[in-house]
N, C-alpha and C. Protein backbone atom coordinates (compact mmCIF):
# COMPACT_ATOMS: atom_id res chain seq x y z
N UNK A 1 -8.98 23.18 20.49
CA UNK A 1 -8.07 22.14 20.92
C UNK A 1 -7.10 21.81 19.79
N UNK A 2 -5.86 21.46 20.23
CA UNK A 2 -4.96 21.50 18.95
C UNK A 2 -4.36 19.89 19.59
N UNK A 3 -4.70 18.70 18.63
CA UNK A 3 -4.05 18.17 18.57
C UNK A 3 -2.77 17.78 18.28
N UNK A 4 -2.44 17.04 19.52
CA UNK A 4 -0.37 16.78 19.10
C UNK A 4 -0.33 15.23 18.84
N UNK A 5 -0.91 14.46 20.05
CA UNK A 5 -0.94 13.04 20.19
C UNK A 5 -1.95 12.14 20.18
N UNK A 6 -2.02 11.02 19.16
CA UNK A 6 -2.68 10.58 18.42
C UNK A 6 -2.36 8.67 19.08
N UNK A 7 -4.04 8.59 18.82
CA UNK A 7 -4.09 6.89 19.56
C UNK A 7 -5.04 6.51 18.17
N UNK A 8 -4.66 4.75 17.67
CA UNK A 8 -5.18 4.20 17.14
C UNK A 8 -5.28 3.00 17.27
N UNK A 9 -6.84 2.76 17.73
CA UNK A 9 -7.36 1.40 18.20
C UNK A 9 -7.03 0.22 16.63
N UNK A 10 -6.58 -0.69 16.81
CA UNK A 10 -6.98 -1.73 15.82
C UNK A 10 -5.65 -1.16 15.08
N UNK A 11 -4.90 -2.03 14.41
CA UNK A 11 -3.73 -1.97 13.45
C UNK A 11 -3.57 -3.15 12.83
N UNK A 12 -4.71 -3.01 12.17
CA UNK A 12 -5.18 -3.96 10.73
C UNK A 12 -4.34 -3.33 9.67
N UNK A 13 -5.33 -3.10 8.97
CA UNK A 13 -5.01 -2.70 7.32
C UNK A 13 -5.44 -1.24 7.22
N UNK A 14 -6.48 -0.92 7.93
CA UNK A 14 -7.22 0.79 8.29
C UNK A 14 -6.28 1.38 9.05
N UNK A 15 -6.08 0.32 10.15
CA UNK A 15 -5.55 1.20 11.54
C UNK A 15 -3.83 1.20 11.26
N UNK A 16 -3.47 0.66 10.41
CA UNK A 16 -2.05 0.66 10.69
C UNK A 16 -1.95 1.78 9.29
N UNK A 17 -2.82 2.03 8.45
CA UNK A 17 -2.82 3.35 7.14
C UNK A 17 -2.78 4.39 8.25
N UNK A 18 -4.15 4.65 8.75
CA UNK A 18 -4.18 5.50 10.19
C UNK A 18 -2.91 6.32 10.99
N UNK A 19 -2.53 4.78 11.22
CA UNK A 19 -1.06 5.37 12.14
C UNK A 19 -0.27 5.98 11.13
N UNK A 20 0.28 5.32 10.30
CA UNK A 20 1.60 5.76 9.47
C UNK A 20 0.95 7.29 9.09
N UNK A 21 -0.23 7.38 8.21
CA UNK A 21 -0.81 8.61 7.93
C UNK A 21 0.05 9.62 8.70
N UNK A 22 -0.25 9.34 9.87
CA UNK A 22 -0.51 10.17 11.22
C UNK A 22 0.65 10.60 11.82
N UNK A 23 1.66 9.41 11.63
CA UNK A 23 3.49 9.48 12.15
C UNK A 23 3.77 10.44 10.94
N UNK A 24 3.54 9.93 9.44
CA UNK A 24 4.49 10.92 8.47
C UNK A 24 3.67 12.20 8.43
N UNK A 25 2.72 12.50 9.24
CA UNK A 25 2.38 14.13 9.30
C UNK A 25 2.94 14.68 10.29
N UNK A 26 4.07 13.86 11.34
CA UNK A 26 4.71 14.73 12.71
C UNK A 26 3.85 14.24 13.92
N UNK A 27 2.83 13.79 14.15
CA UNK A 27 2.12 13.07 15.14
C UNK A 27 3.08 11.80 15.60
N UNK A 28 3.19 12.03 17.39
CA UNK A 28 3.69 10.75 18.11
C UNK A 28 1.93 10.14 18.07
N UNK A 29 2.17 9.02 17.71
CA UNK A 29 1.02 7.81 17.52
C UNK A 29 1.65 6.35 18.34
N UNK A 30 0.27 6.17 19.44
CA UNK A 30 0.42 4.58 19.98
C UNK A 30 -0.87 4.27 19.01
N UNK A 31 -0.36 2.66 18.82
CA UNK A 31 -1.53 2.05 17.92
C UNK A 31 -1.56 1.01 18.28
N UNK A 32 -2.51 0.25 18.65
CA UNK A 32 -2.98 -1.24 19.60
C UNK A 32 -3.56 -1.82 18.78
N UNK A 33 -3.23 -3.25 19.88
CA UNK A 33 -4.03 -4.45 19.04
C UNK A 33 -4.57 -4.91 19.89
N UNK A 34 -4.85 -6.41 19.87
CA UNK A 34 -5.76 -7.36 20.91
C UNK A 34 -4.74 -8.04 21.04
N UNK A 35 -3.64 -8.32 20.29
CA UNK A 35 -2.19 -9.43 20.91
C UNK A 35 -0.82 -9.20 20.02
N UNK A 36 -0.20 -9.41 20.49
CA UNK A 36 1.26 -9.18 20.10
C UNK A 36 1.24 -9.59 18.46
N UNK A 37 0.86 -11.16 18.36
CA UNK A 37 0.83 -11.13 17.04
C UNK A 37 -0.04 -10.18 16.13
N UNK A 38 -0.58 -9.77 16.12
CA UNK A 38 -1.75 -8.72 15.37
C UNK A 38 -0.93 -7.37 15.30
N UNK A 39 -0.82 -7.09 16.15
CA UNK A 39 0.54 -5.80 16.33
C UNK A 39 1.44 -5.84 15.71
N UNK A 40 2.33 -6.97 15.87
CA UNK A 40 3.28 -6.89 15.17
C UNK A 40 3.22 -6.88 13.64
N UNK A 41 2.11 -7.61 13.34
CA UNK A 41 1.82 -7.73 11.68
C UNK A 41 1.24 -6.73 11.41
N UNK A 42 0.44 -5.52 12.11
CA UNK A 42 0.41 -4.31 11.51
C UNK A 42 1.37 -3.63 11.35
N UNK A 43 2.24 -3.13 12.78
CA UNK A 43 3.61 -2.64 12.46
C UNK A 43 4.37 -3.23 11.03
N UNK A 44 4.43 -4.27 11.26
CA UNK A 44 5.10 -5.20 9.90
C UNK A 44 4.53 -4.24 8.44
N UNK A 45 3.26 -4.15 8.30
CA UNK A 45 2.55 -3.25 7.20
C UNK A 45 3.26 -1.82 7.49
N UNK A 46 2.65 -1.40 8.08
CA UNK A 46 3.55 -0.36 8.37
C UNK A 46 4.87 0.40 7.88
N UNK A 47 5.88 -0.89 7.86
CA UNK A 47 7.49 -0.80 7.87
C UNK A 47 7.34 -1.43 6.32
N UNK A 48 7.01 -2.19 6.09
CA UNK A 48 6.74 -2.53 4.29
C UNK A 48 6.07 -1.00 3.78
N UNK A 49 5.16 -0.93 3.98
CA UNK A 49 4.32 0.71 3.38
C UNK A 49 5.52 1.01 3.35
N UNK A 50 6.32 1.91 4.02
CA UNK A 50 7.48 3.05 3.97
C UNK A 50 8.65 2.74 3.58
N UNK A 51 8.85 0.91 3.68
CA UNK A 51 9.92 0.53 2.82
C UNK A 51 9.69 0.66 1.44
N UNK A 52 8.33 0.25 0.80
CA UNK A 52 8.07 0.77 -1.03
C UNK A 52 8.19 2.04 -1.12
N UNK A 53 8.27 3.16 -0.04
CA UNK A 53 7.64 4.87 -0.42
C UNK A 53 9.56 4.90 -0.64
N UNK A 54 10.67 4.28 -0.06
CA UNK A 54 11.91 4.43 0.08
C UNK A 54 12.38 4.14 -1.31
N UNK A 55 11.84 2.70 -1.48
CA UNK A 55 12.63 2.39 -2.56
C UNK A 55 11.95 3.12 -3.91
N UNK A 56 11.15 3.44 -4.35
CA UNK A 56 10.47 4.25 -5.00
C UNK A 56 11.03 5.27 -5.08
N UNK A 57 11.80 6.14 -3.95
CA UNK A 57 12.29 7.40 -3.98
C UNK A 57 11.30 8.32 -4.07
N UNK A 58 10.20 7.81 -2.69
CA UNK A 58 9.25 8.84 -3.17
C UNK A 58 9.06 9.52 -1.43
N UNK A 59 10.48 8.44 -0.51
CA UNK A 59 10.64 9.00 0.75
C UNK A 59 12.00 8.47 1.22
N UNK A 60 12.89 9.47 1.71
CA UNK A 60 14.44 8.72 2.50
C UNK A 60 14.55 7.90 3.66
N UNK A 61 15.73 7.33 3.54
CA UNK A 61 15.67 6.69 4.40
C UNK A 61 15.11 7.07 5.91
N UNK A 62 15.67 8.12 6.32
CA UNK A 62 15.55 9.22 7.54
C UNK A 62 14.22 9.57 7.71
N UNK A 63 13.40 9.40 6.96
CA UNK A 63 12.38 10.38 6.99
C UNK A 63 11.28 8.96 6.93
N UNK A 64 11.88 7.80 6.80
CA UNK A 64 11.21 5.93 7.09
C UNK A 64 11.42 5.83 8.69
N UNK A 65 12.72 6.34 8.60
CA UNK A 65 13.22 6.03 10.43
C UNK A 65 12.21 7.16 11.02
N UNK A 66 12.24 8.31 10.96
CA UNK A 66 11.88 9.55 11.98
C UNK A 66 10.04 9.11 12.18
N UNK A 67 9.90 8.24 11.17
CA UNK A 67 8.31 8.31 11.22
C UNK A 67 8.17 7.07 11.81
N UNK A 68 8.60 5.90 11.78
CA UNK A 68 8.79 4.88 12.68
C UNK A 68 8.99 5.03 14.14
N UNK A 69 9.86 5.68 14.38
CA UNK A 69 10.18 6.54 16.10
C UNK A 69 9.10 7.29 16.60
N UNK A 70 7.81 7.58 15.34
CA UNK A 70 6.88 8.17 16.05
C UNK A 70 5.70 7.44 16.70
N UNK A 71 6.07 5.75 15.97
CA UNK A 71 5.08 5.08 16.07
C UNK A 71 5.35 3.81 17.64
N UNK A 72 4.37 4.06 18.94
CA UNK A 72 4.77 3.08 19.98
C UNK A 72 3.27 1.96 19.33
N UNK A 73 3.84 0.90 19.79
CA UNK A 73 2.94 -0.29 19.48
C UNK A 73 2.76 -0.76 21.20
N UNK A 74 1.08 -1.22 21.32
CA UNK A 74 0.71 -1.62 22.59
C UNK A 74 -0.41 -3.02 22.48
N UNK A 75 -0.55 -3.08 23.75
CA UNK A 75 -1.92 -4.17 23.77
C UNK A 75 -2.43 -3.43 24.93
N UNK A 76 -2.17 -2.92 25.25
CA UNK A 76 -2.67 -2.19 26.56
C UNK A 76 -3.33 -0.85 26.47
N UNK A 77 -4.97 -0.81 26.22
CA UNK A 77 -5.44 0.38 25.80
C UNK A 77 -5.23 1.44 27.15
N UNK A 78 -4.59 1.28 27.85
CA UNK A 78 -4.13 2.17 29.49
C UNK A 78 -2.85 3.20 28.41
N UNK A 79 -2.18 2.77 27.65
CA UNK A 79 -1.22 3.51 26.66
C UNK A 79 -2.02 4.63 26.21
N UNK A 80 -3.29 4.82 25.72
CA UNK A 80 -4.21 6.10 25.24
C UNK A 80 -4.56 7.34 26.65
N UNK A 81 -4.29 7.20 27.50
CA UNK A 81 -4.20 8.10 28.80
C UNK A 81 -4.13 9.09 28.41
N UNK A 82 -2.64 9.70 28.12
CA UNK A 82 -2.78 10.63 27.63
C UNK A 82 -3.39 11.02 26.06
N UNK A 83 -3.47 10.85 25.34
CA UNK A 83 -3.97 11.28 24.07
C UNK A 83 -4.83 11.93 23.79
N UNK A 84 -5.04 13.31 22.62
CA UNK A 84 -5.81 14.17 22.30
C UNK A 84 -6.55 13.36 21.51
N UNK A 85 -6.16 12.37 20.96
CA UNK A 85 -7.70 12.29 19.70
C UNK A 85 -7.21 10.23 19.83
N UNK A 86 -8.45 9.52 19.52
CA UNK A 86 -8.10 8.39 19.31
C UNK A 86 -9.28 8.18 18.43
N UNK A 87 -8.52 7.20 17.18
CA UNK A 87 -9.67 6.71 16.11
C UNK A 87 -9.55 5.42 16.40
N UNK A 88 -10.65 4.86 16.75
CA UNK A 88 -11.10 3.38 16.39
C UNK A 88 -10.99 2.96 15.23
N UNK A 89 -10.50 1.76 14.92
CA UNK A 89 -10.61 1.04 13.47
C UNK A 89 -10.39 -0.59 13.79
N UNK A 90 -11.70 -0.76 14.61
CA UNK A 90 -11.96 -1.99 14.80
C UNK A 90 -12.57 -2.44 13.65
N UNK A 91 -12.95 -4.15 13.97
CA UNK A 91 -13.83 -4.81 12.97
C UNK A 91 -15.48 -4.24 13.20
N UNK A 92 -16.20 -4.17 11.96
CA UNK A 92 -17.44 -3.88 12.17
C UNK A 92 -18.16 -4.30 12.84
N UNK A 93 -18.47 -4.27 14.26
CA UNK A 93 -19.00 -4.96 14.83
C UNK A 93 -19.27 -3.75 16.12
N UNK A 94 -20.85 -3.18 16.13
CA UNK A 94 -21.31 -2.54 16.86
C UNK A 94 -21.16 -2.63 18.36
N UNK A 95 -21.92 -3.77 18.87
CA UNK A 95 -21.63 -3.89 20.41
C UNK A 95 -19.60 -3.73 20.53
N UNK A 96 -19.15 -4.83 19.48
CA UNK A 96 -17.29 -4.03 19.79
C UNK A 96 -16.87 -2.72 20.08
N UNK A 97 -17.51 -2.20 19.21
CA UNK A 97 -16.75 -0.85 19.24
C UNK A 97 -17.74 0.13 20.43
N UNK A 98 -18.86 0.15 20.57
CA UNK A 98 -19.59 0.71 22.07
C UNK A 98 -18.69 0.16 23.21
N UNK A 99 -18.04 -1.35 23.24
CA UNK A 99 -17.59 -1.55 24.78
C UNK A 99 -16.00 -0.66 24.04
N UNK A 100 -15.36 -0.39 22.95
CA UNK A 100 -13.84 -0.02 22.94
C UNK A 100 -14.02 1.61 23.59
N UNK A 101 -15.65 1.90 23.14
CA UNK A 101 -15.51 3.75 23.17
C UNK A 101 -15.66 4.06 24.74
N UNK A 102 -16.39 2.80 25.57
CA UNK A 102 -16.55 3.06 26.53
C UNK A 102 -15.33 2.67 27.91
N UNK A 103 -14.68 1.88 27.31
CA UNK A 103 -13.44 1.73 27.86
C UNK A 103 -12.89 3.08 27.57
N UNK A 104 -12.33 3.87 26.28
CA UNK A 104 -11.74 4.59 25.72
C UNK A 104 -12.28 6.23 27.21
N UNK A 105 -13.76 5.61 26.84
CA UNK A 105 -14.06 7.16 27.80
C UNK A 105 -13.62 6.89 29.75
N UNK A 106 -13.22 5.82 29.91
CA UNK A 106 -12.67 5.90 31.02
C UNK A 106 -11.38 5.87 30.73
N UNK A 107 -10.36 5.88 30.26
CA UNK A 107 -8.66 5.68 30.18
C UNK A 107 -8.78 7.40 29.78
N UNK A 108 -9.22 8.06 29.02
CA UNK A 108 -8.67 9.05 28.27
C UNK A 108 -8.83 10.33 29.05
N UNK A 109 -8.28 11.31 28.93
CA UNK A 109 -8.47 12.79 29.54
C UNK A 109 -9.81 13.08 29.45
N UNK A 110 -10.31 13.55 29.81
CA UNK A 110 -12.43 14.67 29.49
C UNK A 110 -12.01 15.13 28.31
N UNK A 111 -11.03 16.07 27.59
CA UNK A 111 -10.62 16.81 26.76
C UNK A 111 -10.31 15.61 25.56
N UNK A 112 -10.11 14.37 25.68
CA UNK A 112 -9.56 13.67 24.48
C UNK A 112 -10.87 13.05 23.44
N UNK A 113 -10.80 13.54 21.76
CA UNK A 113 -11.58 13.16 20.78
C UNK A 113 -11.65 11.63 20.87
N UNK A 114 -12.73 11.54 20.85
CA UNK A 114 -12.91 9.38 20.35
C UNK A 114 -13.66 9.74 18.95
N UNK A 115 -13.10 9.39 18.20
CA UNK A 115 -13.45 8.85 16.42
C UNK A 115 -13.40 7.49 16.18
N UNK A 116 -14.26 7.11 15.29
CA UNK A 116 -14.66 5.97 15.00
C UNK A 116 -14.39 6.42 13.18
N UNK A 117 -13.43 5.22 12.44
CA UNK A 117 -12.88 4.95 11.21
C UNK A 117 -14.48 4.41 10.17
N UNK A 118 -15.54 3.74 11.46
CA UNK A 118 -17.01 2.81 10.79
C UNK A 118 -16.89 3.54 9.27
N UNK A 119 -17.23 2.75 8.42
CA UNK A 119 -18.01 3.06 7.10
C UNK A 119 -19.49 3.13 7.23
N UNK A 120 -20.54 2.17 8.22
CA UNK A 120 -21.88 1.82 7.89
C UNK A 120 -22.16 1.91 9.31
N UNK A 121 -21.81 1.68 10.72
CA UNK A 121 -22.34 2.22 11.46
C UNK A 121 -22.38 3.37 11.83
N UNK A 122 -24.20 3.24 13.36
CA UNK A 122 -24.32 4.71 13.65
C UNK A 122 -23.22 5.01 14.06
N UNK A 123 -22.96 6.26 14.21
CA UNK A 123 -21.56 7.42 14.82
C UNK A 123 -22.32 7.22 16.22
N UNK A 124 -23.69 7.96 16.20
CA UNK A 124 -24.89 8.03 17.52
C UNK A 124 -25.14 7.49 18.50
N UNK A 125 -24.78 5.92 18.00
CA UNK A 125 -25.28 4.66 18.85
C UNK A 125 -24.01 4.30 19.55
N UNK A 126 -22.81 4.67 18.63
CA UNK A 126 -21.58 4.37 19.54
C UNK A 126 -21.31 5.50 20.52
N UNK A 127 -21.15 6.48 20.35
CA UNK A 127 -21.55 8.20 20.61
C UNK A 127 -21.54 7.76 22.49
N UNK A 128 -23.07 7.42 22.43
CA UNK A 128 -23.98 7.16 23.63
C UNK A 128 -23.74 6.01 24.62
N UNK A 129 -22.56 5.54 24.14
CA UNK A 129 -21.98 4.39 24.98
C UNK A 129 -20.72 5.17 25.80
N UNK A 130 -20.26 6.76 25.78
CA UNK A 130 -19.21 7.27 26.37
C UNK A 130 -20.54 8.34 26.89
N UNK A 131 -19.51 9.22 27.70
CA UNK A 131 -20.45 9.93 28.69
C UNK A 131 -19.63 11.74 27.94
N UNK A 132 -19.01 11.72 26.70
CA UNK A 132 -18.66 12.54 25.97
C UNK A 132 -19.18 12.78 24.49
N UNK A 133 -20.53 12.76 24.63
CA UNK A 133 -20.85 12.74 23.00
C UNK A 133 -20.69 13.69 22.37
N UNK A 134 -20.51 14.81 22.56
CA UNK A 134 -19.95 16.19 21.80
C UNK A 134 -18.89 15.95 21.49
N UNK A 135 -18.09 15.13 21.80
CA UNK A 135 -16.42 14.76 21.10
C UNK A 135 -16.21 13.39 20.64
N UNK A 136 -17.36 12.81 20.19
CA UNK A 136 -17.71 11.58 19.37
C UNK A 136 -17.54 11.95 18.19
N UNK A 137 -16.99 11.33 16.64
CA UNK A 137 -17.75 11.42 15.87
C UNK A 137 -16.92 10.34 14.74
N UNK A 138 -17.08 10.36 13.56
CA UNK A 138 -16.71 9.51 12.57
C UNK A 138 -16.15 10.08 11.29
N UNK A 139 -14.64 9.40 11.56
CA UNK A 139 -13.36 9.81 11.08
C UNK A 139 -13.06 8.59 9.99
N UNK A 140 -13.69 8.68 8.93
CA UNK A 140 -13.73 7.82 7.70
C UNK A 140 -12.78 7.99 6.70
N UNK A 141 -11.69 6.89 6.77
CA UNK A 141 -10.70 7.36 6.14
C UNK A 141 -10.93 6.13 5.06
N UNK A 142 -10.36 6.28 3.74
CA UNK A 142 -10.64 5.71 2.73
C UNK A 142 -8.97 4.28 2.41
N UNK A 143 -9.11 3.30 1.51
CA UNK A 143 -8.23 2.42 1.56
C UNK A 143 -7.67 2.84 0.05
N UNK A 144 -6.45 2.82 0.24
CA UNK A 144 -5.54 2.62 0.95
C UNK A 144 -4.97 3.97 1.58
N UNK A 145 -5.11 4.30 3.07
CA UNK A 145 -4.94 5.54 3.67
C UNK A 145 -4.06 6.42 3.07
N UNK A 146 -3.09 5.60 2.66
CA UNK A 146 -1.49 6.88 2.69
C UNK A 146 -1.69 7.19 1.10
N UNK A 147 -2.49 6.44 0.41
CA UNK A 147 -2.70 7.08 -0.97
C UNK A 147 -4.31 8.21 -1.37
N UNK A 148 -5.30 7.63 -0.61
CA UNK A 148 -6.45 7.99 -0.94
C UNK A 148 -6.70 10.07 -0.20
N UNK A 149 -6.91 10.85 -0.77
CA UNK A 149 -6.98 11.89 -0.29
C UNK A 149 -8.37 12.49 0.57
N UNK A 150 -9.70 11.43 0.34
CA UNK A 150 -10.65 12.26 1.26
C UNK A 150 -10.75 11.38 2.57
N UNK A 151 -11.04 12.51 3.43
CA UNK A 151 -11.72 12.13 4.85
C UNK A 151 -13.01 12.44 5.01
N UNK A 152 -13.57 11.33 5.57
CA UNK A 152 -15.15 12.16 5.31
C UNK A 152 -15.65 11.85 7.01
N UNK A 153 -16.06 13.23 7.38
CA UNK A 153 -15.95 13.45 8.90
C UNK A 153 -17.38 13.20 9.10
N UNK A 154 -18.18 12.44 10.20
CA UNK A 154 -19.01 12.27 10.51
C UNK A 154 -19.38 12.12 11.73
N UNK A 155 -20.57 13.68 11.67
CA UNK A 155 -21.20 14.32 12.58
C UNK A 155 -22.40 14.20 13.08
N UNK A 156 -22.50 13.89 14.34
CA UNK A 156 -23.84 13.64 14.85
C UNK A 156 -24.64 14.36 15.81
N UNK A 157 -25.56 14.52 15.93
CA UNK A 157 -26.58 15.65 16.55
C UNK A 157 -25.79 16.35 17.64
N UNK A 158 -24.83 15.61 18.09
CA UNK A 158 -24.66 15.73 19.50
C UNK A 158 -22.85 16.22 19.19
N UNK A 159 -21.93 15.97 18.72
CA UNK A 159 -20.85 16.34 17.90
C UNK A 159 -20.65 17.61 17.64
N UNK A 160 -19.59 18.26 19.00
CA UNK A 160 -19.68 19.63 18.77
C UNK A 160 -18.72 20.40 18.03
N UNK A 161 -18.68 21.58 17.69
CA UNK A 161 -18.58 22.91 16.76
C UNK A 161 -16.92 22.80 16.76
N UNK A 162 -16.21 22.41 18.09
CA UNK A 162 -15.27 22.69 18.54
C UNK A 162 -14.29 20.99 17.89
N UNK A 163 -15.01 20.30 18.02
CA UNK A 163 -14.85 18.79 17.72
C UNK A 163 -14.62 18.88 16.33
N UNK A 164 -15.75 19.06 15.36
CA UNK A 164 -15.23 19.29 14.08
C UNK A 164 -14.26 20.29 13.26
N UNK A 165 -14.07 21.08 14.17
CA UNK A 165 -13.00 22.29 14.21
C UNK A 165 -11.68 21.52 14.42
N UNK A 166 -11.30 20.95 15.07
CA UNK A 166 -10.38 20.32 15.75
C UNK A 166 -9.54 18.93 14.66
N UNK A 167 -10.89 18.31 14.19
CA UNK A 167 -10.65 17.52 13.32
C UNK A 167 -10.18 17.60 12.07
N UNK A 168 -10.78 18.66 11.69
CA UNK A 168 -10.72 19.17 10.63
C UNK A 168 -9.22 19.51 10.02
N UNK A 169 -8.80 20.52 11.03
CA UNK A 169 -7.34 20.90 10.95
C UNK A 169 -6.49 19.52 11.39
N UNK A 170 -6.99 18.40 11.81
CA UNK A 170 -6.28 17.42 11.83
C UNK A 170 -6.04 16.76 10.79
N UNK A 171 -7.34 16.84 9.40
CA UNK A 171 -7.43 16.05 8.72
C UNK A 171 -6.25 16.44 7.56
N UNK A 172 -6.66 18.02 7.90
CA UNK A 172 -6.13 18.57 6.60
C UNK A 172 -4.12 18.42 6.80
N UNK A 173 -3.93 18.36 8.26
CA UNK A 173 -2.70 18.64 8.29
C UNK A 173 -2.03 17.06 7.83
N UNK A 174 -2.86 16.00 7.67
CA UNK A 174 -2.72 14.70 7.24
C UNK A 174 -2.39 14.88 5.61
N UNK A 175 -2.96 15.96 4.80
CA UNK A 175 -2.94 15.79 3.68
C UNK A 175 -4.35 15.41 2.94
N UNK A 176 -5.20 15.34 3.89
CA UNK A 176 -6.68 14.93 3.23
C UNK A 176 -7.32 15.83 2.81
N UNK A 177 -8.46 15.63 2.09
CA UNK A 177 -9.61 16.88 1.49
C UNK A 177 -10.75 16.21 2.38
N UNK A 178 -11.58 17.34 3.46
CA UNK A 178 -11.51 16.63 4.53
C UNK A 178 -13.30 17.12 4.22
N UNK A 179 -14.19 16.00 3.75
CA UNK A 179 -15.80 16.73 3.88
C UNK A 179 -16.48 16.19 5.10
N UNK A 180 -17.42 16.96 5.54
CA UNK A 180 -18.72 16.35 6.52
C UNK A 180 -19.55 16.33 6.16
N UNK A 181 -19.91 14.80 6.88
CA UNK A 181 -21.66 14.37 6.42
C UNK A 181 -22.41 13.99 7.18
């Protein structure tokens, strides 16, 4: 499976590294919140991140805009429909993220990855709340996203061959050094 289009639950401080990550690697990315204000103040991070990478001269203007145009902002997880891969980067909070994966496994294609960003929860326990656990797994990206280089992919009994294959070349095309654990 070759990912093109990319969904990210939560656009905090994880989820909005996430997105941008994800826009300045060529990925169209929707990234949600729970309300307009929350959204907008990630986007807001977002557009600050790439305004310091500008003025720094360490990115052009064009290349702030082209990655912005990649990014749609929603409240409406019905926006992930189509999407090949979606990472969660909710708040830690187990039963949360089982009802986001299980919403997630009804909106999304059969074919679309659900990743979870968790540091300390099971991958397993959320896994088993979608009716796709071979394309579950945990996509641990480190703070501050657009600077930190590892991804650490996490695989669970059930997390298949094709899934970490998939990710993998996602991670790397992000720019990450991408291990599993």
């Amino acid at each position: 499976m070759k990912i093109q289009k990319v969904g990210v639950v939560g656009c905090g401080l994880m989820g909005s590294g996430i997105a941008q990550a994800s826009a300045q690697a060529g990925y169209q990315v929707v990234a949600s919140e729970i309300n307009e204000e929350l959204l907008n103040r990630g986007l807001g991070m977002i557009d600050s991140s790439l305004k310091r990478s500008v003025d720094k001269g360490r990115l052009s203007q064009e290349d702030k805009d082209a990655c912005l145009s990649r990014i749609k902002g929603t409240t409406d997880m019905k926006d992930f429909s189509d999407r090949d891969i979606v990472i969660e980067a909710a708040v830690e909070n187990l039963e949360l993220k089982k009802k986001i994966f299980a919403d997630l496994d009804n909106i999304c294609p059969a074919s679309t990855i659900l990743a979870s960003n968790t540091s300390a929860l099971s991958i397993l326990d959320i896994a088993i709340a979608t009716g796709r656990p071979a394309q579950v797994l945990g996509l641990h990206f480190f703070n501050p996203v657009a600077v930190m280089k590892l991804l650490e992919m996490v695989r669970t009994i059930a997390t298949s061959d094709e899934t970490i294959a998939a990710c993998r070349e996602f991670g790397t095309s992000l720019g990450k050094t991408v291990v599993v654990a």
